[in-house]
C-alpha atoms as a PDB file:
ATOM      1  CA  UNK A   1      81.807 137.714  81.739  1.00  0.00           C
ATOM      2  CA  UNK A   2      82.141 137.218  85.624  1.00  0.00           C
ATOM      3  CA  UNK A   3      85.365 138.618  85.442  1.00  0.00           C
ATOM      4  CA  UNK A   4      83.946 142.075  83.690  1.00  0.00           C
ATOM      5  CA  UNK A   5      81.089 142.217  85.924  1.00  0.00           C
ATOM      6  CA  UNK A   6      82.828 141.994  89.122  1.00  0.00           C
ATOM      7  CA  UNK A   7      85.236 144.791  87.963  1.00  0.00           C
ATOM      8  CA  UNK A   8      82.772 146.956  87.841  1.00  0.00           C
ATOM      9  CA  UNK A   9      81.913 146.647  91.451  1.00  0.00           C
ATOM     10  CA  UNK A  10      85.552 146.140  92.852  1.00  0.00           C
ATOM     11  CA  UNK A  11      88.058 148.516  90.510  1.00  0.00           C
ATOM     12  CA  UNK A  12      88.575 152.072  90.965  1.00  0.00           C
ATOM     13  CA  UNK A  13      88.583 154.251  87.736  1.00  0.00           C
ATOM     14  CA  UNK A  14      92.369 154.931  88.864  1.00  0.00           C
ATOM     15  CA  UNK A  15      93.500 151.032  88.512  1.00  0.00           C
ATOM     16  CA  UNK A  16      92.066 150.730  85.337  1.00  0.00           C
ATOM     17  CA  UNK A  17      93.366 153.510  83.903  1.00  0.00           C
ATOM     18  CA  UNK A  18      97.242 152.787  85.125  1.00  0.00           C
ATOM     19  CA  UNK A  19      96.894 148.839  84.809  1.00  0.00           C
ATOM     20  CA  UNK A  20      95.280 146.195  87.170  1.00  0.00           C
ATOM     21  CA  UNK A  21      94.889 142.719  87.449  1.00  0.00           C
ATOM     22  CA  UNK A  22      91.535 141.499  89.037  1.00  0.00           C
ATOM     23  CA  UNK A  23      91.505 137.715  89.631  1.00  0.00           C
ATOM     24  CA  UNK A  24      87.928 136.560  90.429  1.00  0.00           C
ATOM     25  CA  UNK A  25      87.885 133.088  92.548  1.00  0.00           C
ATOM     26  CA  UNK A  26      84.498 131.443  91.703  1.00  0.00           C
ATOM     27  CA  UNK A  27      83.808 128.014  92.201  1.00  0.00           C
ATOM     28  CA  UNK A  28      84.909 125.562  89.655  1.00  0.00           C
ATOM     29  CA  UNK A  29      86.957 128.883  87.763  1.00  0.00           C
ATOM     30  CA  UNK A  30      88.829 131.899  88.326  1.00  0.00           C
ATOM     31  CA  UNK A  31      88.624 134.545  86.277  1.00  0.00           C
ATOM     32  CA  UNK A  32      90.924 136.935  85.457  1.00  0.00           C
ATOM     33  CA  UNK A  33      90.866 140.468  83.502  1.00  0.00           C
ATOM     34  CA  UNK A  34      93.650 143.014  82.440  1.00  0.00           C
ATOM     35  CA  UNK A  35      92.316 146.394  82.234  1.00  0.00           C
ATOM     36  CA  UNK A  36      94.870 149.256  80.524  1.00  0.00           C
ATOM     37  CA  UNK A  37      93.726 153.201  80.032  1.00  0.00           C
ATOM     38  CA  UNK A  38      90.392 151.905  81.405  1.00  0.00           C
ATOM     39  CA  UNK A  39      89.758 149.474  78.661  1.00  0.00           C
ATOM     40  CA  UNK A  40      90.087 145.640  79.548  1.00  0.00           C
ATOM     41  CA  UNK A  41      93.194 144.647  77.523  1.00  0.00           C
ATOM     42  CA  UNK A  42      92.941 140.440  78.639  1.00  0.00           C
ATOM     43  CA  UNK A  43      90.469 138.330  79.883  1.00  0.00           C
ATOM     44  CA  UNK A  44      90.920 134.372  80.439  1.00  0.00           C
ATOM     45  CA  UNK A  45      90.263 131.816  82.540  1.00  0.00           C
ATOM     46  CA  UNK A  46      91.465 128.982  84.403  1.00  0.00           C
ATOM     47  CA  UNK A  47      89.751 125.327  85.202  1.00  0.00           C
ATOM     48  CA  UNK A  48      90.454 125.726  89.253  1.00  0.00           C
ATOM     49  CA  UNK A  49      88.654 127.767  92.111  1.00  0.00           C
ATOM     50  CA  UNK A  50      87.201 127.862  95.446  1.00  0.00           C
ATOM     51  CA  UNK A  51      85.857 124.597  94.565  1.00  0.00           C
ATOM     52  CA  UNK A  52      88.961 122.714  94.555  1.00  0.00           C
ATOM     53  CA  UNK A  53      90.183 124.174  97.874  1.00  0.00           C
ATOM     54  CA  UNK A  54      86.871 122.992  99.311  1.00  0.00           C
ATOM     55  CA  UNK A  55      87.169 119.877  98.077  1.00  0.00           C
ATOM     56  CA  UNK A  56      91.392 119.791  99.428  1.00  0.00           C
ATOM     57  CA  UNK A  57      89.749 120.904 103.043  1.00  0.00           C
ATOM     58  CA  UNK A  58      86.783 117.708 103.045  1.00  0.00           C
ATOM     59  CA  UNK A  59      89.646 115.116 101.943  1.00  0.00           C
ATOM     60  CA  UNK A  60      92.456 116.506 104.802  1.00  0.00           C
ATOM     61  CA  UNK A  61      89.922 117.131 107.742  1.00  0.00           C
ATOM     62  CA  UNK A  62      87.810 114.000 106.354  1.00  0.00           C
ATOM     63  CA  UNK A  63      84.485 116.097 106.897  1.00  0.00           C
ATOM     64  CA  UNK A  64      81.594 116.856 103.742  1.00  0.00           C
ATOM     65  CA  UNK A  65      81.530 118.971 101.303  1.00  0.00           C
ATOM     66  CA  UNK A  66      79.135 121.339 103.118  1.00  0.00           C
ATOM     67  CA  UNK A  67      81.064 121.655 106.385  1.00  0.00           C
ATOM     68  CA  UNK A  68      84.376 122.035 104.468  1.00  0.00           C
ATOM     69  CA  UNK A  69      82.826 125.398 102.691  1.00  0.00           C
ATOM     70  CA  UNK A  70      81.321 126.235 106.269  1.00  0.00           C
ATOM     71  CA  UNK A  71      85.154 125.949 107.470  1.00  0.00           C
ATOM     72  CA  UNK A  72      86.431 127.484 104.073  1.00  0.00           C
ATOM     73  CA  UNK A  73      84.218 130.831 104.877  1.00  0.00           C
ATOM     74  CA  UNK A  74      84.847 130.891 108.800  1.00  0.00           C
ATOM     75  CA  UNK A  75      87.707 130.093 109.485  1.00  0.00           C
ATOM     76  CA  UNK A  76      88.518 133.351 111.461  1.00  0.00           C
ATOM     77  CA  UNK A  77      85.542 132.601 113.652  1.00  0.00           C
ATOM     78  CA  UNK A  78      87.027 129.449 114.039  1.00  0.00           C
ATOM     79  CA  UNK A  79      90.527 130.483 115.086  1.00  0.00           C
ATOM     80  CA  UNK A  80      89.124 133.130 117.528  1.00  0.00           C
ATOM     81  CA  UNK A  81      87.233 130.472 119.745  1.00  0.00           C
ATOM     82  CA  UNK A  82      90.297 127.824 119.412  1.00  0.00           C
ATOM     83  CA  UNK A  83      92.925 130.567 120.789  1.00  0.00           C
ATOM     84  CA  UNK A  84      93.052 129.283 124.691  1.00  0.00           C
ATOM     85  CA  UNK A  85      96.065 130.497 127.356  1.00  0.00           C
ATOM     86  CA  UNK A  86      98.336 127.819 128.114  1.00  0.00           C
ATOM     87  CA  UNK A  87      98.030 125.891 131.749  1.00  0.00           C
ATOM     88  CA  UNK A  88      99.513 127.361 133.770  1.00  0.00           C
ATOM     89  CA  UNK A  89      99.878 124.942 136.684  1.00  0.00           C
ATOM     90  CA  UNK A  90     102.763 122.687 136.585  1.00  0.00           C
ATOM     91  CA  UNK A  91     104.606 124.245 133.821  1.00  0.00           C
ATOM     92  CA  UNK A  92     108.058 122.168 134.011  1.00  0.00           C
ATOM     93  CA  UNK A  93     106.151 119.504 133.620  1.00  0.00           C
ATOM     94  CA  UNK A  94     106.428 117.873 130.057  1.00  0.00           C
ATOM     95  CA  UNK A  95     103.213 116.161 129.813  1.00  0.00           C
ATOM     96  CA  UNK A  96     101.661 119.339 130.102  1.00  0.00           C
ATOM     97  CA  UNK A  97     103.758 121.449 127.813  1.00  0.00           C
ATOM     98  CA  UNK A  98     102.745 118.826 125.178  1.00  0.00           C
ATOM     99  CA  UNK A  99      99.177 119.084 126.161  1.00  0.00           C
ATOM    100  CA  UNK A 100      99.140 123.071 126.161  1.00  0.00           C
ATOM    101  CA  UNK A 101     100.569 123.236 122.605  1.00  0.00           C
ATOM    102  CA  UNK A 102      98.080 120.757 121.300  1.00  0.00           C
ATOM    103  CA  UNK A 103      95.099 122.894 123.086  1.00  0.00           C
ATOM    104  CA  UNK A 104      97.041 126.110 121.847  1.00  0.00           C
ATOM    105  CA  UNK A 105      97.373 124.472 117.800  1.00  0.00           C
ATOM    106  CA  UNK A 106      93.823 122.678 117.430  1.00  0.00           C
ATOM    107  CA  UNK A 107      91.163 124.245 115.567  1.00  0.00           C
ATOM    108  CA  UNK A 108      87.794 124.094 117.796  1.00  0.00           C
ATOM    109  CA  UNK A 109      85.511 122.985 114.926  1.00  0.00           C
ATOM    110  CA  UNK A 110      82.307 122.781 117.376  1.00  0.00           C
ATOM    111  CA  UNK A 111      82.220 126.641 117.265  1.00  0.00           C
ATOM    112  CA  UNK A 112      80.483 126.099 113.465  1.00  0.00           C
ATOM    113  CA  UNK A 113      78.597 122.564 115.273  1.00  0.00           C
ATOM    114  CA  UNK A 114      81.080 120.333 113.373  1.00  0.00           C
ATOM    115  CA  UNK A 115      81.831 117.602 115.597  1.00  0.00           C
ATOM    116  CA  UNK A 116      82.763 114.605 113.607  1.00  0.00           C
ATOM    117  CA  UNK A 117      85.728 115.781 111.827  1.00  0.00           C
ATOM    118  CA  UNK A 118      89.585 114.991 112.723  1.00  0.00           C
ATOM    119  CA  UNK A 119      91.143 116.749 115.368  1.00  0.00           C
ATOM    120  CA  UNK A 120      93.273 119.427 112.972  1.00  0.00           C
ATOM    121  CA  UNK A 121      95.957 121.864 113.685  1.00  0.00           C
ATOM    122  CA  UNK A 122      96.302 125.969 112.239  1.00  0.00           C
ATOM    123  CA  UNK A 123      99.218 124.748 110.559  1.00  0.00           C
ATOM    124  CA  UNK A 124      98.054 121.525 108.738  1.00  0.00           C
ATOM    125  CA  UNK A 125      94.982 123.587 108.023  1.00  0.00           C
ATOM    126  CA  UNK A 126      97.285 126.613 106.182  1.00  0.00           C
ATOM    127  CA  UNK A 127      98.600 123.847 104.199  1.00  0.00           C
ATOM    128  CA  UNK A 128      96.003 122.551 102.456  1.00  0.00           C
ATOM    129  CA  UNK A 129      94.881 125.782 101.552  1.00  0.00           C
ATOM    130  CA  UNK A 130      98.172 127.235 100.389  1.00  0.00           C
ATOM    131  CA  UNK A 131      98.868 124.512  98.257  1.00  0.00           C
ATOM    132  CA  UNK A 132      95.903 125.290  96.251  1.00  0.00           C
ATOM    133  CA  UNK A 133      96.320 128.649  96.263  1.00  0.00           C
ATOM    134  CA  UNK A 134      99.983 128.664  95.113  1.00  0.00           C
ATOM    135  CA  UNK A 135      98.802 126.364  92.039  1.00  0.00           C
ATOM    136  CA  UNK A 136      95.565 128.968  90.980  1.00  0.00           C
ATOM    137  CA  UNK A 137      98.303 131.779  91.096  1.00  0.00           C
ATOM    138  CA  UNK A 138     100.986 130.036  89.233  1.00  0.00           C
ATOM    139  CA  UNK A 139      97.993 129.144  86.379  1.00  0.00           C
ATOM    140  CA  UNK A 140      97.517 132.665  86.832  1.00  0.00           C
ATOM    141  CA  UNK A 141     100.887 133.964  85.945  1.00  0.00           C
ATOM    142  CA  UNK A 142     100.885 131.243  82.952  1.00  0.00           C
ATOM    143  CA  UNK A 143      98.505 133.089  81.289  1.00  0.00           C
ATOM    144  CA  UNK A 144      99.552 136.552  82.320  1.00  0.00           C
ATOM    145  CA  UNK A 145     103.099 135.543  80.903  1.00  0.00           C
ATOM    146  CA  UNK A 146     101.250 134.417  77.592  1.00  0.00           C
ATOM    147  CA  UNK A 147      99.187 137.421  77.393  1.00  0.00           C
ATOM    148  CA  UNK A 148     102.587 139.553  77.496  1.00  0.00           C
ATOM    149  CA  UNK A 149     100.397 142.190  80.152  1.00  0.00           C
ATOM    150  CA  UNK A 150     102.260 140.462  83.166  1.00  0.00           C
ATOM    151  CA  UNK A 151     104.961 143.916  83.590  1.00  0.00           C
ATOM    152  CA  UNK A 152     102.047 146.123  82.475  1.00  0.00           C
ATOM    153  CA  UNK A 153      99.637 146.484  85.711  1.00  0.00           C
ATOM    154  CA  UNK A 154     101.087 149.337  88.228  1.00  0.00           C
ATOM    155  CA  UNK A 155      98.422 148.956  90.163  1.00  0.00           C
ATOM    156  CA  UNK A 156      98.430 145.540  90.841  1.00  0.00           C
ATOM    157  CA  UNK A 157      96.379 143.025  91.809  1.00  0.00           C
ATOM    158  CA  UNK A 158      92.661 142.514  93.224  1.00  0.00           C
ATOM    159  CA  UNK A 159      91.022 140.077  94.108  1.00  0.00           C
ATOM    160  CA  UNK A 160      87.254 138.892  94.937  1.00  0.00           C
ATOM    161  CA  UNK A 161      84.834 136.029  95.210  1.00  0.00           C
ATOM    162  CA  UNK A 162      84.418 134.394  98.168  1.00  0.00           C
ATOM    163  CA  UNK A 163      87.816 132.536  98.176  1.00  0.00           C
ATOM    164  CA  UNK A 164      89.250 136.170  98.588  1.00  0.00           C
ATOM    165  CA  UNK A 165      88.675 136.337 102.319  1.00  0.00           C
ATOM    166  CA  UNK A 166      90.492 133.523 103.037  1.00  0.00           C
ATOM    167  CA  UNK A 167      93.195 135.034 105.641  1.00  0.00           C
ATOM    168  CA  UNK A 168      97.099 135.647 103.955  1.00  0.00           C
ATOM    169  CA  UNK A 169      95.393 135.217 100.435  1.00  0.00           C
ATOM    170  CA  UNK A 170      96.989 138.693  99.117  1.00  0.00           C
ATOM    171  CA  UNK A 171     100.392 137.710 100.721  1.00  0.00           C
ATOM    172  CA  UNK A 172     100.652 133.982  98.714  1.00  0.00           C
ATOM    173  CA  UNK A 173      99.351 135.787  95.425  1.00  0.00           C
ATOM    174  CA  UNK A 174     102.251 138.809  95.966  1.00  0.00           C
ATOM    175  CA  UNK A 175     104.324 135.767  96.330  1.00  0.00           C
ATOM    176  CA  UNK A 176     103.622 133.813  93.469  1.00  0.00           C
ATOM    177  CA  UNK A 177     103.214 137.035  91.096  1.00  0.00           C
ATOM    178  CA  UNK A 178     105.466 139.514  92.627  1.00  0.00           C
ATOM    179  CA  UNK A 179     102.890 142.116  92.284  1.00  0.00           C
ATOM    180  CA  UNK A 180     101.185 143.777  95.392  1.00  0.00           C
ATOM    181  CA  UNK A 181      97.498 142.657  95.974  1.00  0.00           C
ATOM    182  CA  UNK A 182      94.369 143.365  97.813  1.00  0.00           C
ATOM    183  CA  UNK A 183      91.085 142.189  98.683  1.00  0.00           C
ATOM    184  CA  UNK A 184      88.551 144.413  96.504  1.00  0.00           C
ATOM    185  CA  UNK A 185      85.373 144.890  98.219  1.00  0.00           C
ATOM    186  CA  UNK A 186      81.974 146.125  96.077  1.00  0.00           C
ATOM    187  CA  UNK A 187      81.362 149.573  95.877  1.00  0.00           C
ATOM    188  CA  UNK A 188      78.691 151.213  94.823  1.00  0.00           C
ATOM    189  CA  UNK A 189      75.583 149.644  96.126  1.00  0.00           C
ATOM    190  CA  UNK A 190      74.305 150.900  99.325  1.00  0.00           C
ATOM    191  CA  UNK A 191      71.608 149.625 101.563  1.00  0.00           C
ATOM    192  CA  UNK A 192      72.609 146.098 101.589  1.00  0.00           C
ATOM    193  CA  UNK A 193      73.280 143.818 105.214  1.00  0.00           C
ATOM    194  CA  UNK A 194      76.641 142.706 105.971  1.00  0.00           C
ATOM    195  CA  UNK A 195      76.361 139.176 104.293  1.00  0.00           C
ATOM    196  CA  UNK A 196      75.565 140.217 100.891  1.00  0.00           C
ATOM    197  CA  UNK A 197      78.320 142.710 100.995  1.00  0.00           C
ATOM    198  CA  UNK A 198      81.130 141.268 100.555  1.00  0.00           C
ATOM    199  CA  UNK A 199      83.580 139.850  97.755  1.00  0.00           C
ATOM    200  CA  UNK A 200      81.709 136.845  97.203  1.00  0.00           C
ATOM    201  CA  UNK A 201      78.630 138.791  95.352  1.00  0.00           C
ATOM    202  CA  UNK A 202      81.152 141.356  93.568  1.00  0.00           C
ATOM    203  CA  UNK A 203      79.385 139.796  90.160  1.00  0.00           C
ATOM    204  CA  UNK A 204      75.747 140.092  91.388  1.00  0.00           C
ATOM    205  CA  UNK A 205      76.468 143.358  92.303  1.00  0.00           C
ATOM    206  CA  UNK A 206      78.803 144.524  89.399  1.00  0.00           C
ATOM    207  CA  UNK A 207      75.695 143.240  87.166  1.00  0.00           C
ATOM    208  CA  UNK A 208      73.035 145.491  89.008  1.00  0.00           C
ATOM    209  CA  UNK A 209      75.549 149.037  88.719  1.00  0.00           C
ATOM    210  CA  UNK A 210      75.705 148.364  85.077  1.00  0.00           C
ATOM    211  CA  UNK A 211      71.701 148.091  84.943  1.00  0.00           C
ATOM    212  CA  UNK A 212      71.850 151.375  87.053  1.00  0.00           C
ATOM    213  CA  UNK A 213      74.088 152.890  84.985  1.00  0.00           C
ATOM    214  CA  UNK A 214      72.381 152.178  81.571  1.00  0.00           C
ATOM    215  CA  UNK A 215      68.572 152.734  82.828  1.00  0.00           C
ATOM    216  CA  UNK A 216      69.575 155.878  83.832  1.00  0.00           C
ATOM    217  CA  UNK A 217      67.722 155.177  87.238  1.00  0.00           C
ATOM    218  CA  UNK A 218      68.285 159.223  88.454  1.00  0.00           C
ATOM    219  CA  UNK A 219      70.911 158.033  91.588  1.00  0.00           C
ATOM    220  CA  UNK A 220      73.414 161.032  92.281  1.00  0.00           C
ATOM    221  CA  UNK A 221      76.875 160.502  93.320  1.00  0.00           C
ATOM    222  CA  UNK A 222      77.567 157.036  91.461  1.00  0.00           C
ATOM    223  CA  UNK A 223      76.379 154.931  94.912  1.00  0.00           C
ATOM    224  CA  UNK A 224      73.011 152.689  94.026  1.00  0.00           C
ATOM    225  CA  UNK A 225      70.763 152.698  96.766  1.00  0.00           C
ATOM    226  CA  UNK A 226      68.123 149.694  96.889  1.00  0.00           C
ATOM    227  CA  UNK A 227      66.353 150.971 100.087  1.00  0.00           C
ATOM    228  CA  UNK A 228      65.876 154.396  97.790  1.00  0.00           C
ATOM    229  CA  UNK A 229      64.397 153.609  93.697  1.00  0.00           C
ATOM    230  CA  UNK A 230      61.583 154.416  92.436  1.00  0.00           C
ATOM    231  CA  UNK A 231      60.376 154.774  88.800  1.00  0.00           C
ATOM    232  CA  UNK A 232      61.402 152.763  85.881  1.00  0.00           C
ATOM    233  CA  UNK A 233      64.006 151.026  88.039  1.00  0.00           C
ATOM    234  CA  UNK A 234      61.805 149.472  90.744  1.00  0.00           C
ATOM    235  CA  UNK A 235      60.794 146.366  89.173  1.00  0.00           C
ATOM    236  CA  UNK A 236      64.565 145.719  88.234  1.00  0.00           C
ATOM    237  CA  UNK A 237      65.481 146.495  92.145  1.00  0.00           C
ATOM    238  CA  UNK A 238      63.090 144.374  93.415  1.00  0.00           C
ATOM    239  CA  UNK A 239      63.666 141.746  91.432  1.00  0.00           C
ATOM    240  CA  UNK A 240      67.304 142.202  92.668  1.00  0.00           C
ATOM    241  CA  UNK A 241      66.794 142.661  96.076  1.00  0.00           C
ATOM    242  CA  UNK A 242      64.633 139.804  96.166  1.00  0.00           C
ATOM    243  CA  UNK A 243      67.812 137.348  94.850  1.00  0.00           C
ATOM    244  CA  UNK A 244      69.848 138.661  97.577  1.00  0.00           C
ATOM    245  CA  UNK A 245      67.666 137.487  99.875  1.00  0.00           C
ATOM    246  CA  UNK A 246      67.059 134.378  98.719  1.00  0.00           C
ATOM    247  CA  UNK A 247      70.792 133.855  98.649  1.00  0.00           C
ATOM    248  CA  UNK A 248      70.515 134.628 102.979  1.00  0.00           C
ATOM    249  CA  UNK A 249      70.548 131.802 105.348  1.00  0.00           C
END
């Protein structure tokens, strides 16, 4: 059901008419739906998500749950503030090379106010999350293989939940699949701020274009516009709108 909803926020009408994969990360599953001639052909789903990884990043960094997800999400933000020029006094000294490349490889946790974890480099960090990755693809491909739709998507795979903006996810799923992938992004809805728009509420807003769709809520040019309803639909928007932004920090 997750799966179908966030397809319809995420897939272009051309992908599902030549053959796509979307993969949904959620928490404790991922999704995944086959769509052929713009009909879903396979759905199915597999016991590990965004969960696990979180749970792989608290164990390895030996921080909580809470600032493992925190990590999980910003991890860009955290790489930005961590990148730091090398010293450069006394540069044939080896003491200081060592130092530099430690400075240069540690991830600066206190940028997200995390100061109690283990010092951690980019690479062990990749690790962890690759691993898991690798395995949710490979589960993937199990069931693709079983389904007998694995040589039947031209248009690849996309991806979405919040697990999809983890940086190089599209390159380790090409990998393990051999099929090129993307992030899909919700589109559609208009009017919403920058935290509710992305991958991670592809469902919530896959949910609300099929609501728009079937109440017949008088929007022109297939976009949904929650700063613009009025009519039958309002109570439905408002209810919606009002989710989102209990969802907000």
């Amino acid at each position: 059901f997750g799966g179908w909803a966030s397809a319809i926020a995420v897939l272009t009408p051309t992908e599902k008419e030549l053959g796509v994969l979307m993969i949904d990360i959620g928490g404790g599953t991922t999704d995944i739906v086959t769509f052929m001639e713009d009909a879903i052909t396979y759905s199915g789903s597999i016991p590990v998500g965004g969960a696990n990884i979180t749970s792989d990043i608290a164990i390895g960094l030996r921080v909580s749950i809470e600032n493992a997800e925190k990590i999980k999400l910003n991890i860009e933000k955290v790489r930005k503030a961590s990148k730091k020029e090398d010293p450069k006094d006394e540069k044939n000294d080896k003491e200081d090379k060592k130092t530099a490349k430690k400075t240069k490889n540690t991830l600066d946790l206190s940028v997200l106010n995390i100061t109690d974890a283990d010092d951690v480099t980019d690479e062990f960090f990749d690790k962890i999350v690759e691993a898991r990755l690798r395995e949710i693809f490979r589960l993937v491909k199990a069931q693709l293989e079983q389904s007998g739709y694995e040589w039947r998507l031209p248009a690849g795979i996309v991806m979405t939940g919040s697990t999809a903006l983890i940086p190089g996810i599209a390159k380790v799923a090409q990998q393990e699949l051999a099929i090129p992938a993307r992030v899909g992004y919700p589109q559609g809805v208009i009017g919403l701020v920058d935290e509710i728009a992305g991958p991670g509420f592809a469902t919530t807003q896959g949910l609300l274009l099929y609501g728009d769709t079937n109440y017949e809520s008088g929007q022109e040019g297939g976009r949904f516009n929650v700063g613009n309803v009025g009519g039958i639909g309002q109570g439905m928007v408002g209810k919606v709108t009002g989710f989102f932004k209990n969802l907000m920090p």
